[in-house]
Protein backbone atom coordinates (compact mmCIF):
# COMPACT_ATOMS: atom_id res chain seq x y z
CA UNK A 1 -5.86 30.93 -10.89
CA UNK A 2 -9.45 32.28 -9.78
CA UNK A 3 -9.99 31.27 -5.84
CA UNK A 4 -12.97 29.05 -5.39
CA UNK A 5 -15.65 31.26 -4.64
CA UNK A 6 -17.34 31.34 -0.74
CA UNK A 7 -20.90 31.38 -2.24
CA UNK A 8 -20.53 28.70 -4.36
CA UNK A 9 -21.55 25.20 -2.58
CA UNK A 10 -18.40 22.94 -2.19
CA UNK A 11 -18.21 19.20 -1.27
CA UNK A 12 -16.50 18.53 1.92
CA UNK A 13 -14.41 15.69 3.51
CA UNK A 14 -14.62 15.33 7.35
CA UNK A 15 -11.32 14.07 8.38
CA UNK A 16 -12.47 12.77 11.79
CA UNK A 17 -15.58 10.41 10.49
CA UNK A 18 -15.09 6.75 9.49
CA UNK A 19 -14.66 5.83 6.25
CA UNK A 20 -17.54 3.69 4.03
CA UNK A 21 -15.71 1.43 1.90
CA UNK A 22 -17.58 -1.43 2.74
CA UNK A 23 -21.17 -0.44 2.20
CA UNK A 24 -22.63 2.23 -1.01
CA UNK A 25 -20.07 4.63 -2.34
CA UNK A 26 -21.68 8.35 -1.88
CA UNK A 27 -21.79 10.33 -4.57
CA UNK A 28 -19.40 12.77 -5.17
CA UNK A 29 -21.17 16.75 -4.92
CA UNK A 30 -23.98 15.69 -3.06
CA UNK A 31 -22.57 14.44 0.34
CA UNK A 32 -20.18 14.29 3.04
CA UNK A 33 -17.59 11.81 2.64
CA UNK A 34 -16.87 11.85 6.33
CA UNK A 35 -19.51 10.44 8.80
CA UNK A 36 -21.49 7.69 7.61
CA UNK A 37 -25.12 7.44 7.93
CA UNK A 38 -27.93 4.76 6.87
CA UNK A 39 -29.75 6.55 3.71
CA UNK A 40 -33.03 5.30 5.19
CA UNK A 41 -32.48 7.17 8.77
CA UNK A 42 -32.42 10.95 9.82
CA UNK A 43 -29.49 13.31 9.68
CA UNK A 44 -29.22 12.73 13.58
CA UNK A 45 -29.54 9.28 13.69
CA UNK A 46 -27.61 6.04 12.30
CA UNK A 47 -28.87 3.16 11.04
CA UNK A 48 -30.29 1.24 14.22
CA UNK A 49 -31.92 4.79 15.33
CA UNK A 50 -29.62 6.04 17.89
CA UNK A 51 -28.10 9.18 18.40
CA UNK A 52 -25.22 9.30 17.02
CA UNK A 53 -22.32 10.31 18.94
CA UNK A 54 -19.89 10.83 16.33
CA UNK A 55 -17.26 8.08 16.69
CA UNK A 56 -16.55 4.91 15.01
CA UNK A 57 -17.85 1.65 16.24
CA UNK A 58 -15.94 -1.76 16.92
CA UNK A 59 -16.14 -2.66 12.94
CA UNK A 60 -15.52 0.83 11.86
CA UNK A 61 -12.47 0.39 13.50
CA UNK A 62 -11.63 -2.83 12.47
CA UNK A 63 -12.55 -2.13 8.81
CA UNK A 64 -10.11 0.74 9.11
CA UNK A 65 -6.89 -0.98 10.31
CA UNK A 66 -7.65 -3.87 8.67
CA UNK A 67 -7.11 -1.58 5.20
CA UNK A 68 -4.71 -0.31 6.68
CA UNK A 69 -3.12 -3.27 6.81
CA UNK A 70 -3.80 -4.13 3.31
CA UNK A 71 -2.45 -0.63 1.93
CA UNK A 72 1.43 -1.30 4.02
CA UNK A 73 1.27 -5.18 2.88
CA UNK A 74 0.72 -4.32 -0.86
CA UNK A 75 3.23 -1.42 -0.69
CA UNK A 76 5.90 -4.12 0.92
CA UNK A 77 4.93 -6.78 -2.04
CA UNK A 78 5.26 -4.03 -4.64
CA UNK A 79 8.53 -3.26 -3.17
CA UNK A 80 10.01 -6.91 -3.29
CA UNK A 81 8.46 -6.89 -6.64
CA UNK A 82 9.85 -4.01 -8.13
CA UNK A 83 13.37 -5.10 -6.44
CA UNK A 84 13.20 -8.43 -7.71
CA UNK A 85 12.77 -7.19 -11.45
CA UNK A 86 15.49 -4.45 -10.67
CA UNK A 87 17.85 -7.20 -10.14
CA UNK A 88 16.76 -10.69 -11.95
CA UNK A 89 15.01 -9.74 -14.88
CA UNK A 90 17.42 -6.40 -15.62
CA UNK A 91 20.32 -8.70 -15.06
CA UNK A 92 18.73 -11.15 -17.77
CA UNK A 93 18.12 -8.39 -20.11
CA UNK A 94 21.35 -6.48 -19.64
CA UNK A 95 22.78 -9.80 -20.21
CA UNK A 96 21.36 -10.24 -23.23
CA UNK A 97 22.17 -7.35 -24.68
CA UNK A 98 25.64 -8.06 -23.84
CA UNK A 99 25.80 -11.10 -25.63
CA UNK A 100 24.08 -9.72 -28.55
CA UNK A 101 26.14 -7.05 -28.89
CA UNK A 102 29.32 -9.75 -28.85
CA UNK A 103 27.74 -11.66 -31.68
CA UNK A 104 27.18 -8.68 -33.91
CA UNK A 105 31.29 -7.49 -33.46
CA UNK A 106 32.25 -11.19 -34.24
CA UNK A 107 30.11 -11.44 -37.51
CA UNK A 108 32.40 -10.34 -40.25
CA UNK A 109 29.90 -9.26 -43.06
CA UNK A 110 26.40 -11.20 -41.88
CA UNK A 111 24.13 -11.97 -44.76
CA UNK A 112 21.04 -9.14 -44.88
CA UNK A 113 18.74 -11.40 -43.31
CA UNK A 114 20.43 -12.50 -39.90
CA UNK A 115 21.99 -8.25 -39.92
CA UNK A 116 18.00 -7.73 -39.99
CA UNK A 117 17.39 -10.32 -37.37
CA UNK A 118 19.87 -9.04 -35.04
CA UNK A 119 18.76 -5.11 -35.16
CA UNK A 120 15.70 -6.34 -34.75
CA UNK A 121 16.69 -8.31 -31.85
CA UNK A 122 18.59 -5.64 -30.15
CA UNK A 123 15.16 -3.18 -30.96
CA UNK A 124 13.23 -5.49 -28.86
CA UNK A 125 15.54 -5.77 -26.09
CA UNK A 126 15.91 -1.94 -25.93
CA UNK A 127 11.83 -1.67 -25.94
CA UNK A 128 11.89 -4.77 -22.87
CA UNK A 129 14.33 -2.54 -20.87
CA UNK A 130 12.36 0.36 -20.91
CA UNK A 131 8.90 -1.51 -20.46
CA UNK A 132 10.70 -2.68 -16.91
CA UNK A 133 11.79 0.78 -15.58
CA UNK A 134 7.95 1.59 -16.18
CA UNK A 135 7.03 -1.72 -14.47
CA UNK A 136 9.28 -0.56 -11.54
CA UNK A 137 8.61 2.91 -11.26
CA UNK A 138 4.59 2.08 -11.35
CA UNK A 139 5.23 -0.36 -7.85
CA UNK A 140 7.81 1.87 -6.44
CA UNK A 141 8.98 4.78 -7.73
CA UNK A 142 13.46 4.80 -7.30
CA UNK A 143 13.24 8.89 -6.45
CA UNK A 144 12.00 7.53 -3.77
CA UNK A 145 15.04 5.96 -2.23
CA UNK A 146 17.23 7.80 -4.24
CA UNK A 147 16.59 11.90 -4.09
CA UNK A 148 13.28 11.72 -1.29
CA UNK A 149 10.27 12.51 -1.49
CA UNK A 150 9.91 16.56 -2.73
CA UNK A 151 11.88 15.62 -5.68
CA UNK A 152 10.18 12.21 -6.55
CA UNK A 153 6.71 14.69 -6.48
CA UNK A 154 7.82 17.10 -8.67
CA UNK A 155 9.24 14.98 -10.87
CA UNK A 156 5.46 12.73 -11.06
CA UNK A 157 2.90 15.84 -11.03
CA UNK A 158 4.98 17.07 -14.16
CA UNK A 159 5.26 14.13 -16.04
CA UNK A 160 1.24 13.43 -14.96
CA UNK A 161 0.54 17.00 -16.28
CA UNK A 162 2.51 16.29 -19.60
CA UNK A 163 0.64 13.56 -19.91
CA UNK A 164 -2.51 15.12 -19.74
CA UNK A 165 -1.82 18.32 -21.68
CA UNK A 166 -1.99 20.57 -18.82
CA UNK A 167 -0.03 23.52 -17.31
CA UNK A 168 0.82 23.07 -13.98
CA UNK A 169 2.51 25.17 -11.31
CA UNK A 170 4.63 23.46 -9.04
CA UNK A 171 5.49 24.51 -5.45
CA UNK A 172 7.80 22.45 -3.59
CA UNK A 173 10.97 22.45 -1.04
CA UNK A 174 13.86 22.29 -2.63
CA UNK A 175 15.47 20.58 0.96
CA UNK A 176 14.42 17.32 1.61
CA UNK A 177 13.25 16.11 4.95
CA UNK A 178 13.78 12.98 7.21
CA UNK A 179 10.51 10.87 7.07
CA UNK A 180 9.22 8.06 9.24
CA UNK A 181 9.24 4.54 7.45
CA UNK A 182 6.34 4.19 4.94
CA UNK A 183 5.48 7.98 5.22
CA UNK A 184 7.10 9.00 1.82
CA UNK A 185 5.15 6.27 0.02
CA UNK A 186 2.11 6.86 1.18
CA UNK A 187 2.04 10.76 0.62
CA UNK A 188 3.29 9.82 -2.78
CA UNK A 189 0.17 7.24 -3.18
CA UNK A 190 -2.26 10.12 -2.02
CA UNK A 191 -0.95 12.76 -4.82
CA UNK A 192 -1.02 9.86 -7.48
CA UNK A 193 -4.86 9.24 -6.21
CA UNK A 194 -5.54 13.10 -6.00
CA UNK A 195 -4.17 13.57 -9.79
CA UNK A 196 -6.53 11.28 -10.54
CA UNK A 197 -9.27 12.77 -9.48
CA UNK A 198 -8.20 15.71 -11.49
CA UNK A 199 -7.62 14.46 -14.79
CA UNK A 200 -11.42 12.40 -14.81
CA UNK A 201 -12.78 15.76 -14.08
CA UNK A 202 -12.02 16.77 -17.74
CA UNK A 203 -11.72 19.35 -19.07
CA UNK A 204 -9.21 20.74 -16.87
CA UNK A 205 -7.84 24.03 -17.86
CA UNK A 206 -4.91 24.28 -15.40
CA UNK A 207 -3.23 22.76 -12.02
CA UNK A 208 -1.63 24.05 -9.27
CA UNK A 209 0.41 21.26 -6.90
CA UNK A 210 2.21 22.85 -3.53
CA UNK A 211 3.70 21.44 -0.48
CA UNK A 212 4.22 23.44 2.44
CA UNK A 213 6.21 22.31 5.48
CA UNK A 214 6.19 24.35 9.27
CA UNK A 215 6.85 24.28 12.35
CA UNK A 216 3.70 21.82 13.08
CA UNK A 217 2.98 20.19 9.72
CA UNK A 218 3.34 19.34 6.67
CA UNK A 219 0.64 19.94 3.88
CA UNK A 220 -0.10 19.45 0.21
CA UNK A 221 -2.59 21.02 -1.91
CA UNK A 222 -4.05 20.10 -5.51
CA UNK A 223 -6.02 22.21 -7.62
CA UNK A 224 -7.54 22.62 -10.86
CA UNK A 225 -9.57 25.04 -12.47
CA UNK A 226 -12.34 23.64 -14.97
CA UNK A 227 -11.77 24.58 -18.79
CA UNK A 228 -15.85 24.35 -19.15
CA UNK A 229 -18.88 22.34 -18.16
CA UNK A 230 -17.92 19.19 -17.52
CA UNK A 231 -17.48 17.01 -20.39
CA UNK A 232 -20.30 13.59 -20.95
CA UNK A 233 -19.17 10.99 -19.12
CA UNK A 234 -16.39 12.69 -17.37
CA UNK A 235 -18.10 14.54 -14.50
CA UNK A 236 -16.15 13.03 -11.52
CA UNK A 237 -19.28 11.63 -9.66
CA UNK A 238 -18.38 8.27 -9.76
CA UNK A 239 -15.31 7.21 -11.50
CA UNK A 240 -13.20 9.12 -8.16
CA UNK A 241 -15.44 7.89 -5.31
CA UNK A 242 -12.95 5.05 -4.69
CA UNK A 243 -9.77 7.31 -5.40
CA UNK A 244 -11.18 9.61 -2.84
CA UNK A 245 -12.02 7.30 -0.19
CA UNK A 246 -8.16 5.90 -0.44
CA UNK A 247 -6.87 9.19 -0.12
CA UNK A 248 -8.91 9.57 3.18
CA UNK A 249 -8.06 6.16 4.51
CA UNK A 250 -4.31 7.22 3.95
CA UNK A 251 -4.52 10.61 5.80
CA UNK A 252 -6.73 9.06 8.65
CA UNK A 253 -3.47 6.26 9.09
CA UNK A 254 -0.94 9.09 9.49
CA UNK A 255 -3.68 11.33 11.70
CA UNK A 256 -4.06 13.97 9.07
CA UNK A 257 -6.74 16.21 7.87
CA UNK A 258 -8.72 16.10 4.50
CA UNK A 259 -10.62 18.14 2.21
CA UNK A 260 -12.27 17.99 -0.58
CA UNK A 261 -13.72 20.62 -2.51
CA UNK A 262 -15.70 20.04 -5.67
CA UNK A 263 -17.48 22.71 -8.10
CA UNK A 264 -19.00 21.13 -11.62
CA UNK A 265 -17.18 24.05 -14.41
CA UNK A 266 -15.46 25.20 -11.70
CA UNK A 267 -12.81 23.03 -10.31
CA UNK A 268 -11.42 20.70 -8.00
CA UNK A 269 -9.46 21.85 -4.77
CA UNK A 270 -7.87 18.34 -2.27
CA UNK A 271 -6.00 19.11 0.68
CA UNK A 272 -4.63 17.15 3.49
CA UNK A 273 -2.01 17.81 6.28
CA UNK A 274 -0.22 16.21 8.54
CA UNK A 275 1.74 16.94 12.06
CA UNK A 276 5.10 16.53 11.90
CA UNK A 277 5.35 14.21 15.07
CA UNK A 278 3.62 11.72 12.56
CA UNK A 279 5.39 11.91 9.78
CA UNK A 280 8.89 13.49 10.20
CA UNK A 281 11.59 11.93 11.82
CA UNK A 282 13.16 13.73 15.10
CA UNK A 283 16.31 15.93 15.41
């Protein structure tokens, strides 16, 4: 894939500024997503006319954690969730299906109508089965818990790539690491968010998805490379603004780094890293 050229202008994130999810969404290419500033003020001033010296007020901060908050108490109620119809409603179903299945082997010769009712019966079961593994792996993906984290990425950026008709290259550790609690979901949220930046940015000629883990962090990198100008109504300006702005509230709770790069019929580049003291578990 081409490198993003140096001369080129690019939009960047600055991982250290608050975050402006309570006041106008900037636009995508044309600003900072970092600091935030009044539009009516100065670049060196905020909006009461002040220098500004850089870090969050009182209700920066407290508009921060309190999303913060939000983001772990929806990922625990998505959990529950996706546990409770793991084990009640696939118990019903399965159950179902058992019984079904008894009925048809104790039918000797059924009429054509009830053999019709019954396939069709068993049909729709089949399709409610599968329609709650989606429901499941949407709130919390099982690779998860079950393989980690390296192998529950590779298996979603493929499957997102399939989806949209892309080629992809994938770069990831085959050995999985120890996390801290709620650090596996949340770098799984911020590649779902980043691949969705992508695929509005349309059309998308080809992705490239790598995780690289050393001796003081751990990073991730998504690009694309644009097929073409930017298709109408597809341009990424606004449909990503609250994607992106996610993505940075996530990396800012696990004291990462973001960036951003944007380049209309070029492509998109997202980065973000973390240190390992913050996200991997000891020994």
């Amino acid at each position: 894939m081409p490198p993003f050229r140096p001369d080129r202008k690019h939009v960047n994130a600055n991982p250290t500024g608050p975050v402006n999810l309570l006041g106008e969404a900037p636009v995508m290419g044309s600003q900072d997503h970092g600091a935030v500033r009044d539009p009516a003020a100065g670049d060196d001033a905020p909006g009461d006319g002040t220098p500004s010296s850089g870090v969050p007020g009182p209700s920066a901060a407290s508009a921060s954690s309190l999303i913060e908050h939000i983001q772990g108490v929806m990922e625990h109620q998505k959990a529950l969730l996706a546990r409770d119809l793991h084990d009640e409603l696939g118990g019903l179903l399965v159950g179902a299906v058992m019984d079904l299945a008894w009925a048809e082997q104790h039918l000797s010769a059924p009429p054509a109508e009830l053999k019709q009712k019954l396939v069709r019966a068993r049909q729709t079961l089949a399709a409610a089965i599968d329609m709650k593994r989606k429901l499941i792996e949407e709130l919390r993906p099982t690779l998860l818990d079950n393989v980690g984290l390296f192998a529950a990425l590779r298996w979603h950026v493929e499957a997102a790539c399939k989806r949209a008709g892309t080629a992809c290259i994938i770069d990831v550790p085959e050995d999985e690491r120890r996390f801290l609690p709620n650090v596996p979901i949340a770098l799984f949220r911020i590649v779902q968010e980043a691949l969705a930046v992508i695929v509005a940015r349309k059309p998308v000629a080809s992705a490239e998805f790598t995780v690289t883990v050393d001796r003081r962090a751990i990073a991730l990198l998504i690009r694309s490379d644009a097929a073409g100008e930017p298709s109408e109504g597809a341009t990424g300006i606004n449909a990503d603004v609250h994607y992106l702005a996610a993505i940075q509230q996530r990396v800012a709770s696990l004291k990462g780094e973001f960036q951003h790069d944007y380049i209309p019929a070029v492509g998109t580049r997202i980065a973000v890293r973390f240190p390992l003291e913050h996200t991997i578990l000891p020994g």
